[in-house]
N, C-alpha and C. Protein backbone atom coordinates (compact mmCIF):
# COMPACT_ATOMS: atom_id res chain seq x y z
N UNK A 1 0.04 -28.78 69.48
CA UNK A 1 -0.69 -27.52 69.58
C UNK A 1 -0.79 -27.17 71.07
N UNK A 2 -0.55 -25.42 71.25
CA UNK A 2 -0.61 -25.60 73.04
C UNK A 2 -1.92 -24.75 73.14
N UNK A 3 -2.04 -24.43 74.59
CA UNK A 3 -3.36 -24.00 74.39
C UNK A 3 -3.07 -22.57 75.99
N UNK A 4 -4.07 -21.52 75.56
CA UNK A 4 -3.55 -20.44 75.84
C UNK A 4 -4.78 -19.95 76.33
N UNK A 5 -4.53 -19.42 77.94
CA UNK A 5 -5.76 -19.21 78.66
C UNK A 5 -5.05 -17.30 78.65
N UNK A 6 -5.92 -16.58 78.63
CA UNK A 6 -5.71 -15.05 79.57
C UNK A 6 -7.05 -14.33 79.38
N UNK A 7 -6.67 -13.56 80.17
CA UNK A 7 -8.19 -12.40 80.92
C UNK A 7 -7.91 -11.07 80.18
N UNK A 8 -9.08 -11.00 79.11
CA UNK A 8 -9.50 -9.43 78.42
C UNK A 8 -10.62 -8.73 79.12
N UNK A 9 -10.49 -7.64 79.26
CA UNK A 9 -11.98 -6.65 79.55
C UNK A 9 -12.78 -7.07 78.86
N UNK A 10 -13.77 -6.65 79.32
CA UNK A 10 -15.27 -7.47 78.56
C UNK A 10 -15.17 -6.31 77.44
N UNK A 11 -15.20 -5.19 77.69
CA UNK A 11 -15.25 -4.72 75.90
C UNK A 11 -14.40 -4.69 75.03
N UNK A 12 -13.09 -5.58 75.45
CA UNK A 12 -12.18 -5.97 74.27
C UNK A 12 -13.04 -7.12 73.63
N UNK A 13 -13.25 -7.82 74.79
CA UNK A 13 -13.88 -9.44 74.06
C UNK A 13 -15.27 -8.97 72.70
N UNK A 14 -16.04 -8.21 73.51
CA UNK A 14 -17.03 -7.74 73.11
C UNK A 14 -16.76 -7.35 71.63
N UNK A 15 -15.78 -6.21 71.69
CA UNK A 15 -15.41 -5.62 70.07
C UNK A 15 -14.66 -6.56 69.21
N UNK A 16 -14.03 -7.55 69.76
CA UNK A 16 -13.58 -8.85 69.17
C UNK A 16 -14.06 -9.84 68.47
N UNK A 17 -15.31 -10.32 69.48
CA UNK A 17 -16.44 -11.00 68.88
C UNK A 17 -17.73 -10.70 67.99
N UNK A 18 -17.73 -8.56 67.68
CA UNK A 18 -18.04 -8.10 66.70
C UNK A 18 -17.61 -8.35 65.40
N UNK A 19 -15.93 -8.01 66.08
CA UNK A 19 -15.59 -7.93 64.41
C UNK A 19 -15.29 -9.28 63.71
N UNK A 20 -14.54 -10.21 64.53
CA UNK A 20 -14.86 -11.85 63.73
C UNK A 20 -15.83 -12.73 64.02
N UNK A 21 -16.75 -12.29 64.00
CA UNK A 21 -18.29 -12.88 64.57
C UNK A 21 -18.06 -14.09 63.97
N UNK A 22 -18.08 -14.34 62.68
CA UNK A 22 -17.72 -15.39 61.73
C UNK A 22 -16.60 -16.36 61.50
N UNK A 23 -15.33 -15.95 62.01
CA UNK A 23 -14.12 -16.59 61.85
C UNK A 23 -14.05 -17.36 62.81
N UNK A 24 -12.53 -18.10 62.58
CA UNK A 24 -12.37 -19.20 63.54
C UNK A 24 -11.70 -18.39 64.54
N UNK A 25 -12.08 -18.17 65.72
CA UNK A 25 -11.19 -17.52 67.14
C UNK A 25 -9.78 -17.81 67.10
N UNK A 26 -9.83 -19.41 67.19
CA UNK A 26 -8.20 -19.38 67.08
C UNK A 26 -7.36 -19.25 65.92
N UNK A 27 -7.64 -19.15 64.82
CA UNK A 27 -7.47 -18.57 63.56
C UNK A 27 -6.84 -17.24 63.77
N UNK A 28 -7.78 -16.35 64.10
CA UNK A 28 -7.73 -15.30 64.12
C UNK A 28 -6.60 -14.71 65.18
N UNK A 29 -6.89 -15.17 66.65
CA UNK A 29 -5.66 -15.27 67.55
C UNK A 29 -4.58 -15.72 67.17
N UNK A 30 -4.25 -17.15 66.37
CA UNK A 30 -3.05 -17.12 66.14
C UNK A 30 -2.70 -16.09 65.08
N UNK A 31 -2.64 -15.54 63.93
CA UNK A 31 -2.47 -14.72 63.00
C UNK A 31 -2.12 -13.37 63.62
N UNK A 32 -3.42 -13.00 64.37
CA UNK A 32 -2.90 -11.87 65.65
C UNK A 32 -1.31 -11.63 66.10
N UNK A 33 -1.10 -13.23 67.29
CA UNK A 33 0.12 -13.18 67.83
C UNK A 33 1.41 -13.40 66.81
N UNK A 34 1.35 -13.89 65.90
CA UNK A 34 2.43 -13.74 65.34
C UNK A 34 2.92 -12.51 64.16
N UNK A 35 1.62 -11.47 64.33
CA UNK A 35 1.87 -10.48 63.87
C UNK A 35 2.59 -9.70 64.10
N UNK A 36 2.33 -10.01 65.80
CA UNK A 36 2.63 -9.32 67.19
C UNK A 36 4.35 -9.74 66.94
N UNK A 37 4.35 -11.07 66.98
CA UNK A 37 5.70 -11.17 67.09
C UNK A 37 6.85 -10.91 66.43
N UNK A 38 6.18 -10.91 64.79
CA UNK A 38 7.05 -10.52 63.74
C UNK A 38 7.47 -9.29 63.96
N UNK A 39 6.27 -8.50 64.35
CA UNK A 39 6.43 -7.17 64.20
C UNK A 39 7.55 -6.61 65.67
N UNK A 40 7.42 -7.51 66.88
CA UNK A 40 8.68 -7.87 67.96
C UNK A 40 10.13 -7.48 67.38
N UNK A 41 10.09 -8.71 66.22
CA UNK A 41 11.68 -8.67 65.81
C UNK A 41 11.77 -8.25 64.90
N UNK A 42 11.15 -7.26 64.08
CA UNK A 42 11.47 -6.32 63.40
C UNK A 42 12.14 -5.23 63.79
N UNK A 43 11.39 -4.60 65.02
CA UNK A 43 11.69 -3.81 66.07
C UNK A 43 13.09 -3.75 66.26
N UNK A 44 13.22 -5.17 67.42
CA UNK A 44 14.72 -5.41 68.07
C UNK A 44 15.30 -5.51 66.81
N UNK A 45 15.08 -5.61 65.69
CA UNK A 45 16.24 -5.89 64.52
C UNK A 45 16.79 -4.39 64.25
N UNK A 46 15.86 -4.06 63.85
CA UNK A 46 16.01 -2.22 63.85
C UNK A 46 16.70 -1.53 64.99
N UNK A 47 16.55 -1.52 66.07
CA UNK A 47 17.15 -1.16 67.12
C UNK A 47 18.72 -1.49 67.44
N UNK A 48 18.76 -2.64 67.02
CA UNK A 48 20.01 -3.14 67.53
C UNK A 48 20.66 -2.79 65.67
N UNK A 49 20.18 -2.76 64.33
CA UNK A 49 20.91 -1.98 63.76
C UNK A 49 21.57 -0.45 63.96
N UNK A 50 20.86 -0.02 64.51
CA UNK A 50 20.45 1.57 64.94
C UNK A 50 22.19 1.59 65.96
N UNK A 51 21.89 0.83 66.87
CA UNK A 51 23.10 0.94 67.53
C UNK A 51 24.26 0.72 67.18
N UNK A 52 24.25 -0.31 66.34
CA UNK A 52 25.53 -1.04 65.62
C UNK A 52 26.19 0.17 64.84
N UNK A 53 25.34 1.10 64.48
CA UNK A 53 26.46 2.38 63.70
C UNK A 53 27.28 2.94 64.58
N UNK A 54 26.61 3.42 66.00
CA UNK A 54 27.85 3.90 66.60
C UNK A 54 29.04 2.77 66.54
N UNK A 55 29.06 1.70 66.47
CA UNK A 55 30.44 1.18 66.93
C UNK A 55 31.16 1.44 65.80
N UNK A 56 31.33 1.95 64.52
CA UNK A 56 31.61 2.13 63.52
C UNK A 56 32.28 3.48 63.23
N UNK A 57 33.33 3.71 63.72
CA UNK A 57 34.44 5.18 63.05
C UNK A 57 33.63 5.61 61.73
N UNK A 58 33.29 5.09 60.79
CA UNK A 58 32.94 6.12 59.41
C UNK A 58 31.82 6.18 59.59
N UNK A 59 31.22 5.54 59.89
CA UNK A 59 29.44 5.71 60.05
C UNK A 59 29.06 6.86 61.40
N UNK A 60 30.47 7.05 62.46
CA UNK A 60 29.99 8.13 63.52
C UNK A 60 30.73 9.67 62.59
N UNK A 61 31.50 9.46 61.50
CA UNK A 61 32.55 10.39 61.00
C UNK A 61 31.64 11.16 60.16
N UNK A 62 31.01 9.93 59.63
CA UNK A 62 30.05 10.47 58.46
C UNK A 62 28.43 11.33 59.07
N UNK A 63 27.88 10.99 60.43
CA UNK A 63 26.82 11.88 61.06
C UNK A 63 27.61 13.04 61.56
N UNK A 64 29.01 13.03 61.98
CA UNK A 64 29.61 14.46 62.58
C UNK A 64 29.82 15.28 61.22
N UNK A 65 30.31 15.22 60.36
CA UNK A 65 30.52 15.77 59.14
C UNK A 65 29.06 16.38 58.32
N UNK A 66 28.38 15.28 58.20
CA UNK A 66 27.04 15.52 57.96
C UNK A 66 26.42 17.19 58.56
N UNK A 67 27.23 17.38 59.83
CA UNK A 67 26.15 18.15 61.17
C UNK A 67 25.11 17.46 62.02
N UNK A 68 25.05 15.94 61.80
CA UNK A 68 24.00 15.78 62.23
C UNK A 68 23.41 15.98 63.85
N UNK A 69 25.06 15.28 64.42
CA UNK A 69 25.54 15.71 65.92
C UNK A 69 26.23 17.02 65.69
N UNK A 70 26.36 18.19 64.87
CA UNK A 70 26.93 19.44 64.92
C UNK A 70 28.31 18.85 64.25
N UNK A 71 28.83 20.15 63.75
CA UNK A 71 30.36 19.47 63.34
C UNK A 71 30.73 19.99 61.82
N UNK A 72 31.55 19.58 60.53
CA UNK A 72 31.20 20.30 59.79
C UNK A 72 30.44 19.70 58.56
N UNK A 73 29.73 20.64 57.91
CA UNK A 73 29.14 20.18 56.60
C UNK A 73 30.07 19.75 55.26
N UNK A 74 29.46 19.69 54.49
CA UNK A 74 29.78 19.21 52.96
C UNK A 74 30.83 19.63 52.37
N UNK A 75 30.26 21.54 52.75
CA UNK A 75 31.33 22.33 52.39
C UNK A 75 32.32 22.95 53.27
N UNK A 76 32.06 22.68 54.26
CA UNK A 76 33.54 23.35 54.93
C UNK A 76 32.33 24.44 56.14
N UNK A 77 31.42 24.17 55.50
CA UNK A 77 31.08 25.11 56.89
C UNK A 77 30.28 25.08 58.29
N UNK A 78 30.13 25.34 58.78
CA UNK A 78 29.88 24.71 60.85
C UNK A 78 28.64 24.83 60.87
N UNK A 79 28.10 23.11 61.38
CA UNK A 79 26.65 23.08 61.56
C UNK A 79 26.74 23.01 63.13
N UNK A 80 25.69 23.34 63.81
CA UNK A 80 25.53 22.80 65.38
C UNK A 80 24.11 22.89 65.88
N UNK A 81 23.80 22.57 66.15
CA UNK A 81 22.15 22.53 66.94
C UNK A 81 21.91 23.45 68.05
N UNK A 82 23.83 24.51 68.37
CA UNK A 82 23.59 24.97 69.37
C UNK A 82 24.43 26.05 69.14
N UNK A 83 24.29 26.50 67.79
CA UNK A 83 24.89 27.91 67.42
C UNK A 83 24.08 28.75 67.83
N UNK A 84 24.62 29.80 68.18
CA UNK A 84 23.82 31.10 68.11
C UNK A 84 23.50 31.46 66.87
N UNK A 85 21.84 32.10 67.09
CA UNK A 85 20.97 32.87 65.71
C UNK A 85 21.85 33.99 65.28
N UNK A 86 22.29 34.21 64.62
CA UNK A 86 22.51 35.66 64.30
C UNK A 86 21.68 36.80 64.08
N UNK A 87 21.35 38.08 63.91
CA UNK A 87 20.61 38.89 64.80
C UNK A 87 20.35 39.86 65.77
């Protein structure tokens, strides 16, 4: 088990020691940080999926077609984010 020193504002501690007045501190801290952390590599998991489409010809073929980056739609006709209104 390691053991883990750091410095909170007194009214973090304060609203801390409100709300688990009762619990075990380090209970509660650990459960905290690895919330923290899961929720870390969820993140970078997501992110680095996110990117992995561009490296992918059908997956960039399929957002240009889409319109999503402009380009054409479903049916044959021209989406762009930077057409002129007609008007």
């Amino acid at each position: 088990m390691a053991t883990v020193n750091f410095s909170v504002p007194s009214d973090v501690k304060e609203a801390y020691d409100k709300a688990f007045c009762r619990q075990n501190k380090s209970a509660v801290l650990t459960e905290l940080l690895r919330q923290v952390v899961d929720e870390r590599r969820r993140r970078a998991k997501a992110v680095g999926m996110l990117f992995s489409f561009a490296e992918y010809p059908v997956a960039s073929g399929l957002r240009s077609r889409s319109g999503y980056f402009g380009g054409v739609g479903c049916c044959g006709e021209l989406h762009s984010a930077t057409a002129p209104s007609s008007g």
